[in-house]
PDB file of N, CA and C in Angstrom:
ATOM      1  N   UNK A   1      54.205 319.695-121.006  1.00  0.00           N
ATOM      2  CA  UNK A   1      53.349 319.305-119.906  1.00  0.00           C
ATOM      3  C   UNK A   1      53.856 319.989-118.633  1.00  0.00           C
ATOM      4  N   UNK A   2      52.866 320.718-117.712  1.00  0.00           N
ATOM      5  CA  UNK A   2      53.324 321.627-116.727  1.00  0.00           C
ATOM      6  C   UNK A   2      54.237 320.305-115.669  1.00  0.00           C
ATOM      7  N   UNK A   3      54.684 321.046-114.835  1.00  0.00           N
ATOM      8  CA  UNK A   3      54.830 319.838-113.299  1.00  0.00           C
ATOM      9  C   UNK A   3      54.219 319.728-112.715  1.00  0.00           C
ATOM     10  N   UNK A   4      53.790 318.523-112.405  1.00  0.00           N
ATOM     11  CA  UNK A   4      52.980 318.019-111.432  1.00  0.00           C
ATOM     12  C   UNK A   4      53.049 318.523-109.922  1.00  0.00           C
ATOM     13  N   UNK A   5      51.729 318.735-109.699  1.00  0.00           N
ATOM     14  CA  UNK A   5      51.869 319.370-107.650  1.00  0.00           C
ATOM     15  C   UNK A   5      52.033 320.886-108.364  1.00  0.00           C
ATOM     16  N   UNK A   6      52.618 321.427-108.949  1.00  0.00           N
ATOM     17  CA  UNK A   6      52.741 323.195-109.486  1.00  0.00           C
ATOM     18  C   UNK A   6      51.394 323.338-110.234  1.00  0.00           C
ATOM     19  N   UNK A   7      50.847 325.040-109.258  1.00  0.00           N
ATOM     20  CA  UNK A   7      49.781 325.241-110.140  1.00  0.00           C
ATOM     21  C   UNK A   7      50.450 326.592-110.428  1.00  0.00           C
ATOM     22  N   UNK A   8      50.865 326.762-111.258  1.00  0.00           N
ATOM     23  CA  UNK A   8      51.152 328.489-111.908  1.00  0.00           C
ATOM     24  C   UNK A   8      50.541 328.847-113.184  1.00  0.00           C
ATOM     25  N   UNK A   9      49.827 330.257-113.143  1.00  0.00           N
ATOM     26  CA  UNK A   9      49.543 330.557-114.322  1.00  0.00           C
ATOM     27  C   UNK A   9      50.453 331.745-115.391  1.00  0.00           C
ATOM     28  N   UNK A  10      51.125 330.794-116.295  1.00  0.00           N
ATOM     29  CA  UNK A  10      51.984 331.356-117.137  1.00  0.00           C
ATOM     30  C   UNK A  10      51.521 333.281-117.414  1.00  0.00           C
ATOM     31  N   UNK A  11      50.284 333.163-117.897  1.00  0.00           N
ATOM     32  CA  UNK A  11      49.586 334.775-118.223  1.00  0.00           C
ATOM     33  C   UNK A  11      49.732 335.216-116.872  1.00  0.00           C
ATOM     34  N   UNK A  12      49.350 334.880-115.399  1.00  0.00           N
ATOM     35  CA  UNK A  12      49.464 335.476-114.465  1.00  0.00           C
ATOM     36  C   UNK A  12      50.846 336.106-114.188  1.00  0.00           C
ATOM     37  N   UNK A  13      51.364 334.709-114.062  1.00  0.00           N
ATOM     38  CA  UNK A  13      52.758 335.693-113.892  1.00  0.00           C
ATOM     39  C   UNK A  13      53.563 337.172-114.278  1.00  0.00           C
ATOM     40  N   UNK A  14      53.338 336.648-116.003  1.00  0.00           N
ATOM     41  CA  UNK A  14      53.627 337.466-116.962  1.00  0.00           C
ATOM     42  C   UNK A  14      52.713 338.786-116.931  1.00  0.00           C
ATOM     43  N   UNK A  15      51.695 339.062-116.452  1.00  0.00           N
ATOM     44  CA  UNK A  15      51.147 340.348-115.716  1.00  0.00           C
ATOM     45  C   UNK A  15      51.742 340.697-114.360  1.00  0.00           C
ATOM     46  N   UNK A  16      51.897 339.997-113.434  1.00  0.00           N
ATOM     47  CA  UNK A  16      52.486 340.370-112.457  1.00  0.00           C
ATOM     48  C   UNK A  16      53.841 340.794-112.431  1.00  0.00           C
ATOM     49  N   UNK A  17      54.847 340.000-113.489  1.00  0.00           N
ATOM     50  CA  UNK A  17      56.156 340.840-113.557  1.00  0.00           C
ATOM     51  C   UNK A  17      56.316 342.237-114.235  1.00  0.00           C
ATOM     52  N   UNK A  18      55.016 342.221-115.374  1.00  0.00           N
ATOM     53  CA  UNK A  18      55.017 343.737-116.092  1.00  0.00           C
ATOM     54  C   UNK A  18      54.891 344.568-115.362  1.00  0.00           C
ATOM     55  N   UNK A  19      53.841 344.172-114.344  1.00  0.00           N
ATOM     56  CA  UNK A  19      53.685 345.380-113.360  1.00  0.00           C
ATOM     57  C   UNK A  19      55.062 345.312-111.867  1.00  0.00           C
ATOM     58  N   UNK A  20      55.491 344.626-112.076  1.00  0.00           N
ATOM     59  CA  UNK A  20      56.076 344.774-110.737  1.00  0.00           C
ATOM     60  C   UNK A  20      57.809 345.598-111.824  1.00  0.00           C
ATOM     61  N   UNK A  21      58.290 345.132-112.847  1.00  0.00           N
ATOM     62  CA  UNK A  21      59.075 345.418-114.028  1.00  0.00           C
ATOM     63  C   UNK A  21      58.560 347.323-114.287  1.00  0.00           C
ATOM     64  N   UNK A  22      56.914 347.753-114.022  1.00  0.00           N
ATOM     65  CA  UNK A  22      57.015 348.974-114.377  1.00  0.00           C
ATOM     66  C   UNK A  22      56.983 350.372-112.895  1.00  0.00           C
ATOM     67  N   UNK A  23      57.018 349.495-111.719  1.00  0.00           N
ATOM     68  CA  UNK A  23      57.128 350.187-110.384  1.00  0.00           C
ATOM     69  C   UNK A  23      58.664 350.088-110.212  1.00  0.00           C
ATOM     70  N   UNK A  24      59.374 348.756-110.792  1.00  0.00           N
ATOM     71  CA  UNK A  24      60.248 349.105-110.642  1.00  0.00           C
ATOM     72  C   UNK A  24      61.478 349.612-111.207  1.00  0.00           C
ATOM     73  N   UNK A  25      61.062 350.440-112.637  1.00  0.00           N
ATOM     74  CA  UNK A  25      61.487 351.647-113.466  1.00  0.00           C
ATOM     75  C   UNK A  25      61.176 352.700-112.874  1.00  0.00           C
ATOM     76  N   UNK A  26      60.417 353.143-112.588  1.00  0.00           N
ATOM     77  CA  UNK A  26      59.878 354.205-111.326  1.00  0.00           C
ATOM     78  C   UNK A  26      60.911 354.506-110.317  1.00  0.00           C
ATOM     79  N   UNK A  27      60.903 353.196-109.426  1.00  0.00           N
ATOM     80  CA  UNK A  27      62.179 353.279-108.422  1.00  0.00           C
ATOM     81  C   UNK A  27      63.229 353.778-108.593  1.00  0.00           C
ATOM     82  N   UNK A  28      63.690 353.091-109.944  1.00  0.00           N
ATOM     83  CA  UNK A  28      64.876 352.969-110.361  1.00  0.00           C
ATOM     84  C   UNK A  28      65.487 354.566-110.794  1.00  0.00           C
ATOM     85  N   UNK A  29      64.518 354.781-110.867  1.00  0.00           N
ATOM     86  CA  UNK A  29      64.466 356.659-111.606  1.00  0.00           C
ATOM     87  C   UNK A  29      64.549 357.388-110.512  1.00  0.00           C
ATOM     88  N   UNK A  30      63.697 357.089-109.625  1.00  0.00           N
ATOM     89  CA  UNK A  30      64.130 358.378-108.412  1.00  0.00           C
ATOM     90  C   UNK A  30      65.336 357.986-107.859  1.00  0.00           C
ATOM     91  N   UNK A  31      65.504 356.264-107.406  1.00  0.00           N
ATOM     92  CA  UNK A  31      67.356 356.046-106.840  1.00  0.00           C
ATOM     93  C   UNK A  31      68.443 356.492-108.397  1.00  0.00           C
ATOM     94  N   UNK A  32      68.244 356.466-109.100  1.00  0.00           N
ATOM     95  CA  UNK A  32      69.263 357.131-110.114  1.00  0.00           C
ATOM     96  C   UNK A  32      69.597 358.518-110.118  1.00  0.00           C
ATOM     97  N   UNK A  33      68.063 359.689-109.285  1.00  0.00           N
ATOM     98  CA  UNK A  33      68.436 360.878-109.699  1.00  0.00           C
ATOM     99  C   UNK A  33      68.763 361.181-108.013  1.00  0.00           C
ATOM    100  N   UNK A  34      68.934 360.343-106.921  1.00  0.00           N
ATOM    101  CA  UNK A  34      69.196 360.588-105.646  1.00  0.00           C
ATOM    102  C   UNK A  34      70.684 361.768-105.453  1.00  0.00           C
ATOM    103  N   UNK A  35      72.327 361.041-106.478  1.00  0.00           N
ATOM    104  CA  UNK A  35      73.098 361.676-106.285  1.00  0.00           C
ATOM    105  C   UNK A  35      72.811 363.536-106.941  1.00  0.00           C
ATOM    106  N   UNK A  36      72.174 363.790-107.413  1.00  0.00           N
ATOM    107  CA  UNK A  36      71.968 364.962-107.904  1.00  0.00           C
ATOM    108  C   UNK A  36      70.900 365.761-107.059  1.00  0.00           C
ATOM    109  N   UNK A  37      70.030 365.215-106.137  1.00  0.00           N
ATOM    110  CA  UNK A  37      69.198 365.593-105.318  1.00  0.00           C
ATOM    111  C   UNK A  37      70.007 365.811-104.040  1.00  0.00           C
ATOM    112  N   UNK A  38      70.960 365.104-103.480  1.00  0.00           N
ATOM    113  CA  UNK A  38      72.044 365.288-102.675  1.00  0.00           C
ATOM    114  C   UNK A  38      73.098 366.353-102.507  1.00  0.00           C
ATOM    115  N   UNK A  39      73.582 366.597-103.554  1.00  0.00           N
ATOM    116  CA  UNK A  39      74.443 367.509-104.246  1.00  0.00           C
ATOM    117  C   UNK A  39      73.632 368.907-104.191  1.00  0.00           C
ATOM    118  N   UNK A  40      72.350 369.054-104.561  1.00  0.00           N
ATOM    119  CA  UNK A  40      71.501 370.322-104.585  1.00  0.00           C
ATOM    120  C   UNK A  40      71.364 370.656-102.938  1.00  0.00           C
ATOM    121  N   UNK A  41      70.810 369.279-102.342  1.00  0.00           N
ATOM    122  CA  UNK A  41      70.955 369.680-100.545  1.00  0.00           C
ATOM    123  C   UNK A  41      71.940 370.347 -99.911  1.00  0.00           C
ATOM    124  N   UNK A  42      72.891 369.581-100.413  1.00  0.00           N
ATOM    125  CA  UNK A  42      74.613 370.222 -99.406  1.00  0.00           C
ATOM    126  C   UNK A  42      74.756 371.357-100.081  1.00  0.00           C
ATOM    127  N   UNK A  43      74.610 371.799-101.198  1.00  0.00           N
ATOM    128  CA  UNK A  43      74.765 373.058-101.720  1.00  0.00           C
ATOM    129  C   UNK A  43      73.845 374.026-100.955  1.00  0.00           C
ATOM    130  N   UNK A  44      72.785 373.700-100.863  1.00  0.00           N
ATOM    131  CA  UNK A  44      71.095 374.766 -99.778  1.00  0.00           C
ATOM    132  C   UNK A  44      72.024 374.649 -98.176  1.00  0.00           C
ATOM    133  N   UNK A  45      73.229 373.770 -98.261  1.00  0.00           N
ATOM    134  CA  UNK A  45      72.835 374.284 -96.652  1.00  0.00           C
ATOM    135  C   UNK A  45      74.124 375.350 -96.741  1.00  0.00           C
ATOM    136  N   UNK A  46      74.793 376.353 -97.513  1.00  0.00           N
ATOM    137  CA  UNK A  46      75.599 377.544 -97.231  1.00  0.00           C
ATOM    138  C   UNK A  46      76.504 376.893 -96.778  1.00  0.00           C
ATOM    139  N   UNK A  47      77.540 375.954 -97.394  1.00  0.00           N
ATOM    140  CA  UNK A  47      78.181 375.592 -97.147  1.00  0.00           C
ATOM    141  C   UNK A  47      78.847 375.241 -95.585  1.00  0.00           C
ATOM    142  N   UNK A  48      77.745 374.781 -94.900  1.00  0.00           N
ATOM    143  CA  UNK A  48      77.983 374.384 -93.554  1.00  0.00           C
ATOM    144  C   UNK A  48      78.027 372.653 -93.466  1.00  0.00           C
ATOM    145  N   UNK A  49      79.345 372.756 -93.203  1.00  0.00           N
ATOM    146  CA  UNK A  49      79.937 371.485 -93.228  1.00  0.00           C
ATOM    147  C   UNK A  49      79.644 370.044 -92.392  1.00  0.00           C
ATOM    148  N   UNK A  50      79.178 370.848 -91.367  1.00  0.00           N
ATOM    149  CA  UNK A  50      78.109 369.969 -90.454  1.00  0.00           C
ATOM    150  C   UNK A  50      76.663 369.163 -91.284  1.00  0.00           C
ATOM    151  N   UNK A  51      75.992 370.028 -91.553  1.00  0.00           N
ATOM    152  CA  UNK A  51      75.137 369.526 -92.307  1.00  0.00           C
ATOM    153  C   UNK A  51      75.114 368.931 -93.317  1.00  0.00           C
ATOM    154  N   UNK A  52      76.304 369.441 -94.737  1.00  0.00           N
ATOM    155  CA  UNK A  52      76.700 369.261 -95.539  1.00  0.00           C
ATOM    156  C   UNK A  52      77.119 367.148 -95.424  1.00  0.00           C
ATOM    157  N   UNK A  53      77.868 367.164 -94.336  1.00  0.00           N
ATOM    158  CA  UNK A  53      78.573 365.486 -94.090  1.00  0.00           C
ATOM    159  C   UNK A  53      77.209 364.829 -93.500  1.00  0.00           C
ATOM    160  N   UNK A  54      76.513 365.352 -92.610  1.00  0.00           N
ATOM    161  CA  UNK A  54      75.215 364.333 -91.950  1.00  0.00           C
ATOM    162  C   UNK A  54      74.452 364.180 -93.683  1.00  0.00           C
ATOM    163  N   UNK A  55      73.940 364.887 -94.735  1.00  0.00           N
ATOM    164  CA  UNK A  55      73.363 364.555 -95.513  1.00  0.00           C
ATOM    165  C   UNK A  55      74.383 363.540 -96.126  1.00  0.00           C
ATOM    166  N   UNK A  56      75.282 363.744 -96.828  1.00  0.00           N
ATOM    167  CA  UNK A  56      75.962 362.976 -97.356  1.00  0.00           C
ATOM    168  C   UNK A  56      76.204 361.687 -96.552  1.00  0.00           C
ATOM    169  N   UNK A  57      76.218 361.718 -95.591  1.00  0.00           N
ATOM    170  CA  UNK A  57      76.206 360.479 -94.755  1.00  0.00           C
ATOM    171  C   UNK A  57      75.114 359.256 -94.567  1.00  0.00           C
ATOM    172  N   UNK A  58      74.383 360.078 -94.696  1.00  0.00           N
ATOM    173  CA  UNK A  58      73.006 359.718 -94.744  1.00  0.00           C
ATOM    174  C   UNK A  58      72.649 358.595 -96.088  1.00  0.00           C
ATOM    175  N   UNK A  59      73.285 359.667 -96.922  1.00  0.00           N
ATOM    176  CA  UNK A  59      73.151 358.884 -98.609  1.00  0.00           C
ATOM    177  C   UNK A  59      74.056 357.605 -98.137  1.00  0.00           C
ATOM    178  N   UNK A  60      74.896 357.799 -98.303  1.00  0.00           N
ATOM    179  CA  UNK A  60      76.060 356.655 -98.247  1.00  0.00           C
ATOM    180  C   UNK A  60      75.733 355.762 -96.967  1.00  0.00           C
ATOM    181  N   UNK A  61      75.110 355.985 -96.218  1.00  0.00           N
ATOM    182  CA  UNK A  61      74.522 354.828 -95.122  1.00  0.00           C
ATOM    183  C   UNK A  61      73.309 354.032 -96.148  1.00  0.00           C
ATOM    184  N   UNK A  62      72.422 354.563 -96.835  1.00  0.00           N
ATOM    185  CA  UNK A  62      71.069 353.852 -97.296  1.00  0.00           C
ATOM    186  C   UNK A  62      71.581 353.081 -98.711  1.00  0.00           C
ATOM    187  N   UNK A  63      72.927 354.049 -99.325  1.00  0.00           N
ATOM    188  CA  UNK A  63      72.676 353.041-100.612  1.00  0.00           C
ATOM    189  C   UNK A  63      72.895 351.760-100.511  1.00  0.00           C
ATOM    190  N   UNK A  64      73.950 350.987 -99.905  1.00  0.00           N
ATOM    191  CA  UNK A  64      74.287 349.690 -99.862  1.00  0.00           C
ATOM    192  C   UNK A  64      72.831 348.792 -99.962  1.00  0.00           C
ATOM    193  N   UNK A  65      71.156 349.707 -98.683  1.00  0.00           N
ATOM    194  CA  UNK A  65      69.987 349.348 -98.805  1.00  0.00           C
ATOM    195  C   UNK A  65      69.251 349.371 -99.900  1.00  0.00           C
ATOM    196  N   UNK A  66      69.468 350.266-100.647  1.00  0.00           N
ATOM    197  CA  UNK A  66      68.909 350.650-101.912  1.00  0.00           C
ATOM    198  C   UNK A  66      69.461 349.580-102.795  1.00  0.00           C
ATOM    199  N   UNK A  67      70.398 349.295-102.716  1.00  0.00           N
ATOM    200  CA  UNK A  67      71.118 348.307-104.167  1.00  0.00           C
ATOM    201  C   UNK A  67      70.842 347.102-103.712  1.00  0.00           C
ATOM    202  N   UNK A  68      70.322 346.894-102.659  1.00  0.00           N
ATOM    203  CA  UNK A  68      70.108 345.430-101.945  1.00  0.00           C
ATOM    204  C   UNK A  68      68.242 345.227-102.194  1.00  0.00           C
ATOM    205  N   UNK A  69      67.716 345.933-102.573  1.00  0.00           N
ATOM    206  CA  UNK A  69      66.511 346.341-102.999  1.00  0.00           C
ATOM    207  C   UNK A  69      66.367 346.002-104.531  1.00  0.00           C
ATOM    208  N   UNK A  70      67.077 346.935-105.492  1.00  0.00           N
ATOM    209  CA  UNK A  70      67.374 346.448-106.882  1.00  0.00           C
ATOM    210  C   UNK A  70      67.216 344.948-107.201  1.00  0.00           C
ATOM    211  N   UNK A  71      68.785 344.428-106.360  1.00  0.00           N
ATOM    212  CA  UNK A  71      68.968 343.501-106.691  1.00  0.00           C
ATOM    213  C   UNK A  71      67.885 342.117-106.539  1.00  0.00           C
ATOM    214  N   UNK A  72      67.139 342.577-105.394  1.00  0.00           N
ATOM    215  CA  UNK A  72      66.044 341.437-105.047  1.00  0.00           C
ATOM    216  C   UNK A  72      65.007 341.608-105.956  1.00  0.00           C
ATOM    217  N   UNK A  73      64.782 342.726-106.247  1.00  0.00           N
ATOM    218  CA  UNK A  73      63.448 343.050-107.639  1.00  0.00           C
ATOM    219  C   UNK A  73      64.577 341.934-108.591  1.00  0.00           C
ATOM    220  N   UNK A  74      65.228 342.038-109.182  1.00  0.00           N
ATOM    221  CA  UNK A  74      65.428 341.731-110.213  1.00  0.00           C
ATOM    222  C   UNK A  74      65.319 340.346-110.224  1.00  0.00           C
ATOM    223  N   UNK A  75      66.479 339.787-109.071  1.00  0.00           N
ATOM    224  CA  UNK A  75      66.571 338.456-108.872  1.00  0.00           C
ATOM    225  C   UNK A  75      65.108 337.716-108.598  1.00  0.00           C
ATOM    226  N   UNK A  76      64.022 338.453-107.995  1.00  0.00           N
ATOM    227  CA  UNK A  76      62.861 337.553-107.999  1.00  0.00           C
ATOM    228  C   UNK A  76      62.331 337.956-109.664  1.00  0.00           C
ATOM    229  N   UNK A  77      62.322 338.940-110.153  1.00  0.00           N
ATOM    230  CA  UNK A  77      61.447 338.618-111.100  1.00  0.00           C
ATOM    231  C   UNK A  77      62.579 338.169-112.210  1.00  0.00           C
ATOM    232  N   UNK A  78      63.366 337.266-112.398  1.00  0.00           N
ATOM    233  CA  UNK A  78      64.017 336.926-113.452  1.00  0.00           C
ATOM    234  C   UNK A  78      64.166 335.337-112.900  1.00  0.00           C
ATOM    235  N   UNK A  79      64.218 335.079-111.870  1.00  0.00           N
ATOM    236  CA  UNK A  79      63.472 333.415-111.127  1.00  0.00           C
ATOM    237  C   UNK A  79      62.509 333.432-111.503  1.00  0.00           C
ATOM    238  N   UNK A  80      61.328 334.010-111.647  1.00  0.00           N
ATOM    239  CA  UNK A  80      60.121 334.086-111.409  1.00  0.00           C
ATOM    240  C   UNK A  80      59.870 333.414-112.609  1.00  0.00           C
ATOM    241  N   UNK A  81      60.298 334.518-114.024  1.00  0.00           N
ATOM    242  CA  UNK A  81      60.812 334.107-115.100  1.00  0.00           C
ATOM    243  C   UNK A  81      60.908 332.878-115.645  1.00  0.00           C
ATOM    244  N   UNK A  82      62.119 332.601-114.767  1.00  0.00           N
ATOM    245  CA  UNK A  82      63.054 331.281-116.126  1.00  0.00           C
ATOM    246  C   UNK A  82      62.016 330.021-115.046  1.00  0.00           C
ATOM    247  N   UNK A  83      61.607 329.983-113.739  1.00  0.00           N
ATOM    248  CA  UNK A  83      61.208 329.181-112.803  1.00  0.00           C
ATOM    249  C   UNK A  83      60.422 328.333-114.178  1.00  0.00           C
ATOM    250  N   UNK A  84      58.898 329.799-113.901  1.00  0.00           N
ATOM    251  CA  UNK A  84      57.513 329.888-115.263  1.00  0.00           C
ATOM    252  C   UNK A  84      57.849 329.007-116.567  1.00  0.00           C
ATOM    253  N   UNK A  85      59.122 329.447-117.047  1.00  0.00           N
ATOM    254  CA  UNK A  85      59.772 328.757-118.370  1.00  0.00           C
ATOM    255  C   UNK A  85      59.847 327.881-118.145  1.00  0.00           C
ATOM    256  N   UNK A  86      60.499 327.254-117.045  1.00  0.00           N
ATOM    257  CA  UNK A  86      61.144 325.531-116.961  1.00  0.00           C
ATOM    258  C   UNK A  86      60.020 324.904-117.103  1.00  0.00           C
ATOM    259  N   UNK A  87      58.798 325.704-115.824  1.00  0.00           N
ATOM    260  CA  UNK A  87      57.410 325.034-115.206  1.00  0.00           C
ATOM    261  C   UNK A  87      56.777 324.730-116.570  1.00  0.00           C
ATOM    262  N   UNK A  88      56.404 325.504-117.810  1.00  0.00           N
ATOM    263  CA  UNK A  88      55.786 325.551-118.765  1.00  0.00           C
ATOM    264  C   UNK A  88      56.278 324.064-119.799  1.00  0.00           C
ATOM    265  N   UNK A  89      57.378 324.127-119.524  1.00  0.00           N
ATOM    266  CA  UNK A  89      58.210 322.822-120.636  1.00  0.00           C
ATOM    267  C   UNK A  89      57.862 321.594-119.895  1.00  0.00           C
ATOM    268  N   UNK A  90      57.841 321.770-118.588  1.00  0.00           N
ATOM    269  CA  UNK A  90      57.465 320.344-117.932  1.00  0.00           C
ATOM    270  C   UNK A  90      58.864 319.767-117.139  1.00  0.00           C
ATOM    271  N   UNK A  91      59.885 320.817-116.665  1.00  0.00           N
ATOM    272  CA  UNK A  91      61.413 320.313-116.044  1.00  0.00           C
ATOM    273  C   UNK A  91      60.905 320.898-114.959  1.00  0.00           C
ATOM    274  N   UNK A  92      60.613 320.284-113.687  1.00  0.00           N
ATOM    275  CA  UNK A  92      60.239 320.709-112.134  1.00  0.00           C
ATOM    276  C   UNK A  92      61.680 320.712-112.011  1.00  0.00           C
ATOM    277  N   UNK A  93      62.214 320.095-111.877  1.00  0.00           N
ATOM    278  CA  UNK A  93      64.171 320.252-111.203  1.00  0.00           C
ATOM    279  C   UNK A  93      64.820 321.899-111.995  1.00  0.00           C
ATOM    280  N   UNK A  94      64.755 321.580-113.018  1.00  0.00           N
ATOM    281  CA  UNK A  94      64.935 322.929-113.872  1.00  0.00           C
ATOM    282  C   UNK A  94      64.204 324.222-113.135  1.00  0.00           C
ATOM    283  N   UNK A  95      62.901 323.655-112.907  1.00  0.00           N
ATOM    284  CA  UNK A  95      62.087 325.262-112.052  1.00  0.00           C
ATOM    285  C   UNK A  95      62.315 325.685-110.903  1.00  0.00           C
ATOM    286  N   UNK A  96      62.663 324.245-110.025  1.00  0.00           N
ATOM    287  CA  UNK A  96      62.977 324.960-108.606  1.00  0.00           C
ATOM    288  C   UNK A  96      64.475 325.608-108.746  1.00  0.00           C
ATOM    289  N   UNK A  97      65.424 325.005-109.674  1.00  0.00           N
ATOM    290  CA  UNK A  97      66.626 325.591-109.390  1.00  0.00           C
ATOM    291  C   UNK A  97      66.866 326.776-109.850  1.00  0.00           C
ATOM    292  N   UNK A  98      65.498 327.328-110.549  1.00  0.00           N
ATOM    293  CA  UNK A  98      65.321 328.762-110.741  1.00  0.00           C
ATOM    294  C   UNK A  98      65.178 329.545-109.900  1.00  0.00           C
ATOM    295  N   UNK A  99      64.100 328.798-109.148  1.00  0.00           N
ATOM    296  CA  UNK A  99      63.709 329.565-107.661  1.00  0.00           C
ATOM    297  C   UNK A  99      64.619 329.466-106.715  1.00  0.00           C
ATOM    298  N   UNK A 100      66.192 328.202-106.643  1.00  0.00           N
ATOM    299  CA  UNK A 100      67.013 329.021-105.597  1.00  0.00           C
ATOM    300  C   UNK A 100      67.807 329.611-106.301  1.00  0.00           C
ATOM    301  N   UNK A 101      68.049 329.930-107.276  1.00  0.00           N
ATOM    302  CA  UNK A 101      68.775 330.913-107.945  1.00  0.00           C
ATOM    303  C   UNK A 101      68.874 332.153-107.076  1.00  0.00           C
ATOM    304  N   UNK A 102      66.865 332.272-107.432  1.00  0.00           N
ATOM    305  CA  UNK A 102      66.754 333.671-107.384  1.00  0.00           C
ATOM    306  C   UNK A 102      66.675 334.438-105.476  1.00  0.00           C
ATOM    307  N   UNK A 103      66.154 333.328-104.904  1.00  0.00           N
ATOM    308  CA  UNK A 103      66.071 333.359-103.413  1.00  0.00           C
ATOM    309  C   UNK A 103      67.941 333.498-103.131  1.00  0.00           C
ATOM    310  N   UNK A 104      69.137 333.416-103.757  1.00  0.00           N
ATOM    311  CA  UNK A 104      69.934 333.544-103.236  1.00  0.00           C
ATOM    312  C   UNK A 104      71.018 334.550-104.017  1.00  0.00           C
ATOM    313  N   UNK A 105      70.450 335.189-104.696  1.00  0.00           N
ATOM    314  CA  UNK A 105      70.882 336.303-106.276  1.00  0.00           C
ATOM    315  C   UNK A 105      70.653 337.401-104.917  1.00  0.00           C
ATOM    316  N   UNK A 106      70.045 337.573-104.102  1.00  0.00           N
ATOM    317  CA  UNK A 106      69.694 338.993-103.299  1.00  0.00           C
ATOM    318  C   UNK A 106      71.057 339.919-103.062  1.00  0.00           C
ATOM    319  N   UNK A 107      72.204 339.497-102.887  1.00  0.00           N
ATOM    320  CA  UNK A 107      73.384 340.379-102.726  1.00  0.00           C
ATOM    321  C   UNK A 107      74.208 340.574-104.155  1.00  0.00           C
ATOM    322  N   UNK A 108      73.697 340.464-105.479  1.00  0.00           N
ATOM    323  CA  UNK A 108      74.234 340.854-106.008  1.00  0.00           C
ATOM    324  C   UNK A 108      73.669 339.916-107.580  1.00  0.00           C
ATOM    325  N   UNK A 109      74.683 340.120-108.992  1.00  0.00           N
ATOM    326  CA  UNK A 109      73.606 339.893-110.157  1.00  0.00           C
ATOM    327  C   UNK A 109      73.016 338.365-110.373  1.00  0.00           C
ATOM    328  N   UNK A 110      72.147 338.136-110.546  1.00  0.00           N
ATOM    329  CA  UNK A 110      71.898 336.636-110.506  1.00  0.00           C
ATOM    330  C   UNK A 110      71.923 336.281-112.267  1.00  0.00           C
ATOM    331  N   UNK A 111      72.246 334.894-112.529  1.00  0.00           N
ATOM    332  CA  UNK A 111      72.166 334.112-113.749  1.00  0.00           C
ATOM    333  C   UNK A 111      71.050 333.187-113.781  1.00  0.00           C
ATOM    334  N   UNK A 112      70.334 333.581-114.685  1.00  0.00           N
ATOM    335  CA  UNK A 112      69.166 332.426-114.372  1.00  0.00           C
ATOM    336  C   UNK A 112      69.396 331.754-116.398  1.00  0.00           C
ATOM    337  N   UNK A 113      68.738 330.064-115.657  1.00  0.00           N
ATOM    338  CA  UNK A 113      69.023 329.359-117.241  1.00  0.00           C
ATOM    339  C   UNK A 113      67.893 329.566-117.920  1.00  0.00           C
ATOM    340  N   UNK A 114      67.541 329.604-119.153  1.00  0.00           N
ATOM    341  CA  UNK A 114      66.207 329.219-119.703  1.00  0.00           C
ATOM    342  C   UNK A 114      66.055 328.135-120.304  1.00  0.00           C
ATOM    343  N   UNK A 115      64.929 327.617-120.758  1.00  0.00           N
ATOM    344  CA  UNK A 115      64.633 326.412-121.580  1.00  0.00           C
ATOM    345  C   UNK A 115      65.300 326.833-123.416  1.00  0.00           C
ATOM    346  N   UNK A 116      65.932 325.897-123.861  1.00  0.00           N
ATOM    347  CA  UNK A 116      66.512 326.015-125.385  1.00  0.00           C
ATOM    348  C   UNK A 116      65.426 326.505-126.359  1.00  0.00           C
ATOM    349  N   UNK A 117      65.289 327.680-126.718  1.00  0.00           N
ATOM    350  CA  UNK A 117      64.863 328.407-127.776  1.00  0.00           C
ATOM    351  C   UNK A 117      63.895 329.490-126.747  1.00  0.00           C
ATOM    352  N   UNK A 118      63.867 329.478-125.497  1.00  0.00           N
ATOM    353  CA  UNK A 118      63.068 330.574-124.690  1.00  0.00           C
ATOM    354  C   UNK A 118      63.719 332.042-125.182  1.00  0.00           C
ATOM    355  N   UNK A 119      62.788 332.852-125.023  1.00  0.00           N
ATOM    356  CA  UNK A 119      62.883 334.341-125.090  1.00  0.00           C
ATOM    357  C   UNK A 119      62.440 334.852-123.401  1.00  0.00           C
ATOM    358  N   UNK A 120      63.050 335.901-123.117  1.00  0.00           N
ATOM    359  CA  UNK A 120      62.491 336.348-121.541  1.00  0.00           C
ATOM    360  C   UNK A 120      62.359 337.530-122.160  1.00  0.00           C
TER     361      UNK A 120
END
């Protein structure tokens, strides 16, 4: 039995994370091939060292942003997840503590619980 006061639709969700799960393989592919796109830059600039450190600098200023990005894709859609799961069995306490899981997973890997015999 769902929780009461929660209207979520289990199929909705589960479309909305596929798609948000396949933009963010996409992402994940261009921030994976960034250090090798970097490396080709400082090499184009003729070894001028000036330029060479502002690019590299550049990288190393945004990733900390970039991984802080990851981590919130993941952490919302794996709350989103186990939230849906709890919501579906009928444990509201179980669902919200999915959802602060995941509202507070943003700096780094989050653990989310599932319901006994769930698959994610």
């Amino acid at each position: 039995m769902p929780v009461q006061g929660w209207k979520i639709s289990p199929d909705g969700v589960q479309t909305v994370l596929t798609n948000v799960g396949t933009v963010a393989a996409t992402l994940s592919g261009a921030v994976d091939g960034l250090p090798a796109k970097v490396e080709t830059a400082v090499t184009a600039t003729a070894g001028s060292p000036v330029i060479g450190d502002a690019i590299v600098g550049l990288f190393e200023h945004h990733t900390p942003t970039l991984e802080a990005i990851g981590n919130r894709i993941s952490a919302a859609t794996g709350g989103a997840a186990a939230a849906t799961m709890w919501y579906v069995t009928g444990d509201g306490e179980m669902a919200t503590q999915q959802q602060q899981a995941a509202a507070t997973a943003a700096d780094g890997a989050a653990t989310f619980t599932l319901p006994p015999g769930a698959q994610q």
